[in-house]
Protein backbone atom coordinates (compact mmCIF):
# COMPACT_ATOMS: atom_id res chain seq x y z
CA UNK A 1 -110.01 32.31 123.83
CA UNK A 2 -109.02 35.58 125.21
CA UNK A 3 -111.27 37.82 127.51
CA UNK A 4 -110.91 41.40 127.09
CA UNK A 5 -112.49 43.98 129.67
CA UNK A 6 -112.76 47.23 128.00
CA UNK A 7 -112.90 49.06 131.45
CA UNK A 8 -109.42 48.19 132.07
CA UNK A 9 -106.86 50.92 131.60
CA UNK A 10 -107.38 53.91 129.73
CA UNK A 11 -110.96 52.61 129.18
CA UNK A 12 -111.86 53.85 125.64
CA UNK A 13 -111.37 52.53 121.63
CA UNK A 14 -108.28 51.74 122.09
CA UNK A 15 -108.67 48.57 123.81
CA UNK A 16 -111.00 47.53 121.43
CA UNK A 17 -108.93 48.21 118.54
CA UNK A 18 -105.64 46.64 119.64
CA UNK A 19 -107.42 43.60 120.56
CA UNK A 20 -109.22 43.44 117.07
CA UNK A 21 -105.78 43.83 115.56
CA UNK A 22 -104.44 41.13 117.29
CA UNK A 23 -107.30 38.85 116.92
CA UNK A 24 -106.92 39.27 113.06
CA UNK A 25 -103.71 38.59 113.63
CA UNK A 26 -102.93 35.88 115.67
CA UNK A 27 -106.35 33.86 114.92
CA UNK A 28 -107.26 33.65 118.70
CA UNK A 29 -111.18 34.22 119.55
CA UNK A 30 -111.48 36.95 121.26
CA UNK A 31 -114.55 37.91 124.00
CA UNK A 32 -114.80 41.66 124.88
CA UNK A 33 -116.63 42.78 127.74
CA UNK A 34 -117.45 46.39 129.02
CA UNK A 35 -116.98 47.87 126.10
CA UNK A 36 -115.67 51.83 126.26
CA UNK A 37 -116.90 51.83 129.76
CA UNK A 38 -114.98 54.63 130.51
CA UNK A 39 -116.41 56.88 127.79
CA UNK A 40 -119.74 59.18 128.01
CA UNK A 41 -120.87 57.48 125.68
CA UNK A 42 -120.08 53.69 126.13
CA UNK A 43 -120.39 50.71 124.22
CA UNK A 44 -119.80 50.21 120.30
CA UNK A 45 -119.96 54.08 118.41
CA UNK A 46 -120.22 54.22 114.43
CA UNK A 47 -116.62 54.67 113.87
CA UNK A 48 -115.96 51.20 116.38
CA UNK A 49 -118.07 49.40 114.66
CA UNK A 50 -116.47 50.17 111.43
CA UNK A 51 -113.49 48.60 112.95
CA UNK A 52 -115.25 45.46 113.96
CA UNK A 53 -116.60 45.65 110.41
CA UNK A 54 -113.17 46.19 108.93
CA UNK A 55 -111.14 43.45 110.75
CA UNK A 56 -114.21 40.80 110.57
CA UNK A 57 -113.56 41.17 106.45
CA UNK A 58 -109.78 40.54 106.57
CA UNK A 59 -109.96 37.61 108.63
CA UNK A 60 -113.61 35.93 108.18
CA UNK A 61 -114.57 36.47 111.62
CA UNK A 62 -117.63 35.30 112.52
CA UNK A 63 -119.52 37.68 115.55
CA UNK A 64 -121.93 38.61 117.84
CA UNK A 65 -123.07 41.99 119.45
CA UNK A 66 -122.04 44.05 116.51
CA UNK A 67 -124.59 47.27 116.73
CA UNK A 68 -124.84 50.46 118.39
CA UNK A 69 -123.93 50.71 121.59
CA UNK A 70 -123.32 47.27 122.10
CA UNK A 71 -121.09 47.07 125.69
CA UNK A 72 -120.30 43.52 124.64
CA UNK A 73 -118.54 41.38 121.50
CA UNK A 74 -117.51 38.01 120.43
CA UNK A 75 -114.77 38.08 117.45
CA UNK A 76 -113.81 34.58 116.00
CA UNK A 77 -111.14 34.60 113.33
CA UNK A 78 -111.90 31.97 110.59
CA UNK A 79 -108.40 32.37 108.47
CA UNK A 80 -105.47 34.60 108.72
CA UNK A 81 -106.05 37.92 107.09
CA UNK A 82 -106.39 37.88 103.30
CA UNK A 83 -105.25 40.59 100.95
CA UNK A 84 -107.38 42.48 98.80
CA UNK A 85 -109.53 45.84 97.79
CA UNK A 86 -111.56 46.99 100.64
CA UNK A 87 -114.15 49.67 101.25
CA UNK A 88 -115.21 51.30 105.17
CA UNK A 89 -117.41 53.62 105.76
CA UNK A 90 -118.05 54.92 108.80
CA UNK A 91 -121.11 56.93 107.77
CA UNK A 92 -123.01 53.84 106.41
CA UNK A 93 -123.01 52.49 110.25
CA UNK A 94 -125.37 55.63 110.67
CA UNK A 95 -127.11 56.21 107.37
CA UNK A 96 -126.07 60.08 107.85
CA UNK A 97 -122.85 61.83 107.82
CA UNK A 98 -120.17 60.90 110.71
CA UNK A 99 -116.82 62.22 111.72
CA UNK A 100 -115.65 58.62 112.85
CA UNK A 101 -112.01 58.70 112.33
CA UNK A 102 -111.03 57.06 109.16
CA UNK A 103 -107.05 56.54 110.79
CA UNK A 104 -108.40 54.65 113.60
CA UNK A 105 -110.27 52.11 111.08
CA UNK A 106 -106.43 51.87 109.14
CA UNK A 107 -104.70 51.10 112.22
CA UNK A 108 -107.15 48.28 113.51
CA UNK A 109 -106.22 46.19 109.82
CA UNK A 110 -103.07 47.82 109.09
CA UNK A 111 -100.57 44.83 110.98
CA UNK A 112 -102.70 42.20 109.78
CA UNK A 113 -103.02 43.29 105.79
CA UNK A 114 -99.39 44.14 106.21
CA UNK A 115 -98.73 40.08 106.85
CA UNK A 116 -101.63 38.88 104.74
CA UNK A 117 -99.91 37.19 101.63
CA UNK A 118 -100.29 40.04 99.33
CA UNK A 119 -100.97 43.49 98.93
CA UNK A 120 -104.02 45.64 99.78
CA UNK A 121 -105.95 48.49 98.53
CA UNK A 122 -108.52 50.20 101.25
CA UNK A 123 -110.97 53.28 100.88
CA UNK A 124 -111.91 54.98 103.78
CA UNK A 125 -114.84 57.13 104.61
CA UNK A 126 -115.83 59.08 107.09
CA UNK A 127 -113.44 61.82 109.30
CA UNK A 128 -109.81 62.24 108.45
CA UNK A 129 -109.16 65.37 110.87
CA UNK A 130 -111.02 64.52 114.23
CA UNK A 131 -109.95 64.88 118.37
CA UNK A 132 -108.51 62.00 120.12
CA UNK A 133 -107.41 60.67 117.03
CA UNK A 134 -104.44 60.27 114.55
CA UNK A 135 -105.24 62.87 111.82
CA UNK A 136 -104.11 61.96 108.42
CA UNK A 137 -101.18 64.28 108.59
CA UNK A 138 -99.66 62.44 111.22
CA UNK A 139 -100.07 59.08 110.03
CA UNK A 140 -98.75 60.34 106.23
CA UNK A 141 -95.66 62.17 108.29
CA UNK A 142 -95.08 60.56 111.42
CA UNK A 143 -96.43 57.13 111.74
CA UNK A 144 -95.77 55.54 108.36
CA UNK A 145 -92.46 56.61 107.80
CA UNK A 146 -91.45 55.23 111.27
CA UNK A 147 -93.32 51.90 110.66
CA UNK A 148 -91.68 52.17 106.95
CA UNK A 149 -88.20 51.96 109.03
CA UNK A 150 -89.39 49.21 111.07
CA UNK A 151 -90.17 47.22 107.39
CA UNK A 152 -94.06 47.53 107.30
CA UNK A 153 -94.81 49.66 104.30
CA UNK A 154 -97.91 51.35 103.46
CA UNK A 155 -99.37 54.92 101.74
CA UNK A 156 -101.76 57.28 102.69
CA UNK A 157 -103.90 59.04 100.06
CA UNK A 158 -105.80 61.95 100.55
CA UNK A 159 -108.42 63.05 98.71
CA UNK A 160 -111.34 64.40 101.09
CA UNK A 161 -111.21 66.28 103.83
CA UNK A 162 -113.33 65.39 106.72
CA UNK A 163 -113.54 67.81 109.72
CA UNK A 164 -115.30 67.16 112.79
CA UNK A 165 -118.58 67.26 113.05
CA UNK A 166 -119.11 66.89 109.35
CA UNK A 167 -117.01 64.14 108.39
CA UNK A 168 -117.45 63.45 104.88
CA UNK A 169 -113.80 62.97 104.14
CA UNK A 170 -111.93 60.22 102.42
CA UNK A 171 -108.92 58.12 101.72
CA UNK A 172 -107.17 55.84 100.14
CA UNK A 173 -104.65 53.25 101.65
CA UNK A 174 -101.88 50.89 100.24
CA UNK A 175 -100.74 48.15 102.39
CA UNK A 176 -97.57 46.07 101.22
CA UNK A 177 -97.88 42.59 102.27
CA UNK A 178 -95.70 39.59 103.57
CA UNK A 179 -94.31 41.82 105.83
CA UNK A 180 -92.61 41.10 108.64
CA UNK A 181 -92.12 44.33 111.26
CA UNK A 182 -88.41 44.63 112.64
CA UNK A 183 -87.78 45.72 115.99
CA UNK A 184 -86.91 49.25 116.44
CA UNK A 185 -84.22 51.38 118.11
CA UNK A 186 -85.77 55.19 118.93
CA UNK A 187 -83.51 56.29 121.79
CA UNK A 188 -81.56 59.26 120.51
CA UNK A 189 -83.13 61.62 117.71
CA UNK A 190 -80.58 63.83 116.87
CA UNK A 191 -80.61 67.78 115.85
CA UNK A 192 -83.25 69.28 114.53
CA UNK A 193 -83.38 69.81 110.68
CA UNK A 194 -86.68 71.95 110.78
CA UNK A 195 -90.31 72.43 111.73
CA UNK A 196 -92.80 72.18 109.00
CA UNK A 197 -96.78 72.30 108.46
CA UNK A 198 -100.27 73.65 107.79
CA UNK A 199 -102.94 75.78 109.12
CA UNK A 200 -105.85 74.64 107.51
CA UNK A 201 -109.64 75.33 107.00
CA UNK A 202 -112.85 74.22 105.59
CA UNK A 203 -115.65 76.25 104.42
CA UNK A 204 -114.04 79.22 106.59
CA UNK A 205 -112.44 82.47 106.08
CA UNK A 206 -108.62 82.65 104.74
CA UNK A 207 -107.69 84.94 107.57
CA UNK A 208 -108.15 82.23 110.09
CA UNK A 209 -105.66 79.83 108.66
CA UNK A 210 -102.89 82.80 108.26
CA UNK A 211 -103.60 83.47 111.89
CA UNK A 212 -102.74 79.88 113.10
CA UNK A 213 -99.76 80.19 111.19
CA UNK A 214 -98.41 83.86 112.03
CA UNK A 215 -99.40 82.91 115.48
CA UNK A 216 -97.39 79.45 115.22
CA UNK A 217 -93.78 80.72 113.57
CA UNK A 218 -93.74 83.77 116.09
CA UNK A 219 -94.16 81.28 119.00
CA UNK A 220 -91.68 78.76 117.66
CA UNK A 221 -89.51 81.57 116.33
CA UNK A 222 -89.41 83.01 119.71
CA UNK A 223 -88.00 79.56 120.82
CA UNK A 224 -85.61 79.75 118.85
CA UNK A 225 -86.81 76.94 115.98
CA UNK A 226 -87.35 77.81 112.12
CA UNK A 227 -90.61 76.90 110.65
CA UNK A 228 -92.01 75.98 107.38
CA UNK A 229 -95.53 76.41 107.64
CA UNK A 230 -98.24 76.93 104.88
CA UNK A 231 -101.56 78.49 105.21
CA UNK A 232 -104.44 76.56 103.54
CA UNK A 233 -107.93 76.32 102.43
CA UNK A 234 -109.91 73.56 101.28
CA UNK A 235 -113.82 72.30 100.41
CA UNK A 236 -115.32 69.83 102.68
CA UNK A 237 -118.69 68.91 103.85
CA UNK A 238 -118.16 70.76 106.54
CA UNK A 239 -116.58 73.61 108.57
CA UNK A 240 -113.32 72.66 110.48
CA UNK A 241 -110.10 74.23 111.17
CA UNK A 242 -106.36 72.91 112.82
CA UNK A 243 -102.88 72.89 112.55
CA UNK A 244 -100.32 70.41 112.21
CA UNK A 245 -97.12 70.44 113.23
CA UNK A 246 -93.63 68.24 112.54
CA UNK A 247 -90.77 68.27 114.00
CA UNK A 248 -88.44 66.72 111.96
CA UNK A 249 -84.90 65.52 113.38
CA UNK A 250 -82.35 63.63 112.17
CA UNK A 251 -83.48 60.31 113.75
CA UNK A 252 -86.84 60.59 114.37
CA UNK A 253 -90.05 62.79 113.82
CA UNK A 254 -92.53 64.30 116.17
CA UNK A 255 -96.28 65.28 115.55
CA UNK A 256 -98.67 67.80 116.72
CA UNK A 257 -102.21 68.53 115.63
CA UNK A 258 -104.95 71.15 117.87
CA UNK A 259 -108.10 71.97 116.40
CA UNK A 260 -110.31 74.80 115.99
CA UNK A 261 -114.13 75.13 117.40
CA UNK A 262 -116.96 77.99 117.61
CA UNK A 263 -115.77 80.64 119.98
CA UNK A 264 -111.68 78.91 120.04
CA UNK A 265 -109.75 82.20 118.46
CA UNK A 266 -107.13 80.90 115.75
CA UNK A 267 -104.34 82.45 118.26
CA UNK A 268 -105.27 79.68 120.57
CA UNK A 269 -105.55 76.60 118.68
CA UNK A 270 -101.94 77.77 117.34
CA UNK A 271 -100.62 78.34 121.23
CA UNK A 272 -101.94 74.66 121.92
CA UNK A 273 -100.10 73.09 119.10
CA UNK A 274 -97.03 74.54 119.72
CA UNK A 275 -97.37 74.18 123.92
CA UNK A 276 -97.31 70.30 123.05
CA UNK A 277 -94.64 70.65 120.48
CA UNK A 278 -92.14 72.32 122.66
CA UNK A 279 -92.96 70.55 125.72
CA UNK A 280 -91.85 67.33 124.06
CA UNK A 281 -89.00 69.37 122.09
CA UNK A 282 -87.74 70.15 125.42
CA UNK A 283 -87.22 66.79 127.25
CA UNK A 284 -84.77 65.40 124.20
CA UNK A 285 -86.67 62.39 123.63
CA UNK A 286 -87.41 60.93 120.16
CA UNK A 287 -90.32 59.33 120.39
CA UNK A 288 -93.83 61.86 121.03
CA UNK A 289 -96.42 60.27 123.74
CA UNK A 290 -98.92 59.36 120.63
CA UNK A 291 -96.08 57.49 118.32
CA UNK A 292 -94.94 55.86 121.40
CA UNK A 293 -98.54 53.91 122.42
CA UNK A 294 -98.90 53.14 118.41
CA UNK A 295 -95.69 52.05 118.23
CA UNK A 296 -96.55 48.83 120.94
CA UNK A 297 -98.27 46.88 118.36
CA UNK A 298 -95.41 46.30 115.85
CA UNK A 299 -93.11 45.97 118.57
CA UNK A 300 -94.99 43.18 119.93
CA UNK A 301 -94.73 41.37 116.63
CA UNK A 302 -91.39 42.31 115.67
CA UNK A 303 -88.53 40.27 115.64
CA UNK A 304 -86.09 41.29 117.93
CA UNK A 305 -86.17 43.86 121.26
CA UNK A 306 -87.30 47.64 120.53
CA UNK A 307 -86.27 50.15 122.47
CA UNK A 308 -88.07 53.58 122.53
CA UNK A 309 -87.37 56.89 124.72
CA UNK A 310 -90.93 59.04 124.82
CA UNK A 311 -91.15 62.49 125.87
CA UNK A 312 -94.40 61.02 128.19
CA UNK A 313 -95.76 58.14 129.10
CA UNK A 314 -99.36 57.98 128.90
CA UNK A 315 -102.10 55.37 129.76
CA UNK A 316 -102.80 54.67 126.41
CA UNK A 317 -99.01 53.19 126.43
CA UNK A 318 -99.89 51.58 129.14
CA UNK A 319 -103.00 50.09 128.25
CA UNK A 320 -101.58 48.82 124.99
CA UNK A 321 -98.73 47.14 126.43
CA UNK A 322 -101.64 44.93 128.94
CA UNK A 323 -103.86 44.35 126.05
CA UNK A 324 -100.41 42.76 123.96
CA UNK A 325 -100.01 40.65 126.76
CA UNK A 326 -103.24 39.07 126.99
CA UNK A 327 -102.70 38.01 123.11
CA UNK A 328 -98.93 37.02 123.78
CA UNK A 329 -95.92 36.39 125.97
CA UNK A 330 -94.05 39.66 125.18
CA UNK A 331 -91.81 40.71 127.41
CA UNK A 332 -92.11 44.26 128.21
CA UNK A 333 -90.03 46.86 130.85
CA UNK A 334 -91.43 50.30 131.49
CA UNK A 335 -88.54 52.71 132.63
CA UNK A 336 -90.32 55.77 134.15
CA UNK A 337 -93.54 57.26 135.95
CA UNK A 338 -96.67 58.25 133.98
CA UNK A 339 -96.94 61.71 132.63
CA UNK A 340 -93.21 61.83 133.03
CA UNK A 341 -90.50 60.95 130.04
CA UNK A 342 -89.63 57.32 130.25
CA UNK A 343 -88.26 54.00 128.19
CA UNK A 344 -90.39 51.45 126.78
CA UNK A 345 -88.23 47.74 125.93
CA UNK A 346 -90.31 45.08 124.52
CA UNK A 347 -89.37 42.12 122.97
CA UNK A 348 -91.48 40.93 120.21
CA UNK A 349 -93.11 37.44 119.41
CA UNK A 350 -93.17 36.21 116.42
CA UNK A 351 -96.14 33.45 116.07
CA UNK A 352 -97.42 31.10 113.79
């Protein structure tokens, strides 16, 4: 059994959701304690418990403490995870509408459909362009293909938007199985072939999405870098607004996503995109601070040593890298201070 206290670290989801993973994966029970103790809202939220939800189906789990709020969960894996056609949604946890993100639900049964004897088929409800999460953008541009390279395949579909604090979007997921991840090299990226993306809205005037990105070529312009970026409106249940952003090199891609709220001129959410783009730009590195921490998993299942350079190291690296180890003997070397560029080497396990 493995004991997981979700205060450690960066003390949010993400414990939670690695350790889910990894208890689909690798079969072990798994007790969590404290969970999202470090949030303002602690304990299990809708779009957590549609993770619970979601890695209980793959892999029979049998548990305790699944509801609202709950600071405490036992997870007991009764077969590996089994292929098949899924459907999560986050707004049925509530009855009403939620913004949940639907990418964090995909990444907590992602590894363990992707090894499941078969393929899989998921729909996802609930919000596909949230904060403090992987919007669908950069898991369609930026995580999959790099997992794709690492021999995990999988799609991303999508065919409703869901803005925070709406929600109401959807998607649809394919995950290849009998897959086996590879380990992965990510220390030199190459030049840069170009800089492409959206400004987008929902349910909100067409000048604000021409203002992110007038606002966003001029700024990378200025520095130098071409852009590719496309102004855009769609329908959703809500109103929402962001950018994306992807830096495309020859080795490696980069994402960057700010979002829009009441009072936030489009100028602004533009500036903040591209502050985080060229910041990383800047230091060289391949690998951005969010691909780096989402990249732990697969390395820790991989056969083979990864090494990754990251433009910073954050505690949700960190954090991932402890909650691996209390699931299995990686080995794992962290070159570098946090907030600061650095190299991550981790040797994967490959288990039963």
């Amino acid at each position: 059994m493995v004991s997981i206290d979700g205060a450690a670290g960066e003390g949010g989801g993400q414990v939670l959701r690695s350790a889910l993973a990894l208890s689909a994966l690798t079969g072990q029970t798994t007790d969590f304690q404290n969970i999202r103790a470090g949030r303002a809202t602690p304990g299990l939220q809708p779009q957590h418990l549609t993770a619970v939800y979601a890695a209980a189906a793959v892999c029979g789990a049998q548990t305790t403490g699944v509801e609202l709020n709950s600071p405490a969960l036992h997870f007991a894996p009764t077969h590996p995870a089994r292929p098949g056609d899924y459907v999560f949604d986050v707004s049925s946890i509530t009855g009403k509408g939620s913004a949940g993100s639907v990418g964090l639900v995909m990444q907590t049964v992602l590894l363990p459909l992707a090894a499941a004897p078969g393929d899989s088929h998921l729909l996802l409800r609930g919000g596909t362009h949230v904060p403090w999460a992987p919007s669908m953008h950069y898991l369609q541009s930026v995580f999959l293909p790099t997992l794709a390279s690492m021999g995990v395949a999988a799609d991303i579909e999508l065919t409703q938007w869901g803005f925070y604090p709406a929600g109401g979007g959807a998607v649809r997921v394919s995950v290849q199985g009998q897959s086996q991840p590879r380990a992965i090299t990510l220390t030199e990226r190459g030049a840069l072939k170009r800089i492409w993306g959206v400004g987008v809205v929902s349910n909100l005037p067409a000048h604000i999405p021409q203002r992110m990105v007038n606002r966003a070529r001029n700024l990378l312009n200025e520095a130098g870098l071409k852009t590719d970026l496309e102004p855009l409106r769609v329908r959703g249940d809500g109103p929402g607004a962001g950018i994306f952003l992807v830096a495309e090199y020859e080795g490696a891609r980069a994402g960057f996503t700010a979002y829009g709220k009441q009072g936030l001129p489009a100028d602004q959410v533009a500036q903040a995109a591209c502050d985080a783009l060229l910041a990383h730009h800047h230091t060289g590195a391949p690998v951005d601070p969010y691909l780096a921490d989402q990249l732990i998993l697969p390395m820790a299942v991989a056969q083979g040593t990864s090494h990754i350079v990251t433009s910073r190291i954050t505690n949700h690296l960190l954090t991932n890298v402890a909650t691996v180890q209390s699931f299995l003997p990686v080995v794992a070397r962290i070159d570098g201070a946090l907030g600061r560029p650095g190299t991550v080497t981790l040797t994967g396990y490959t288990y039963d």
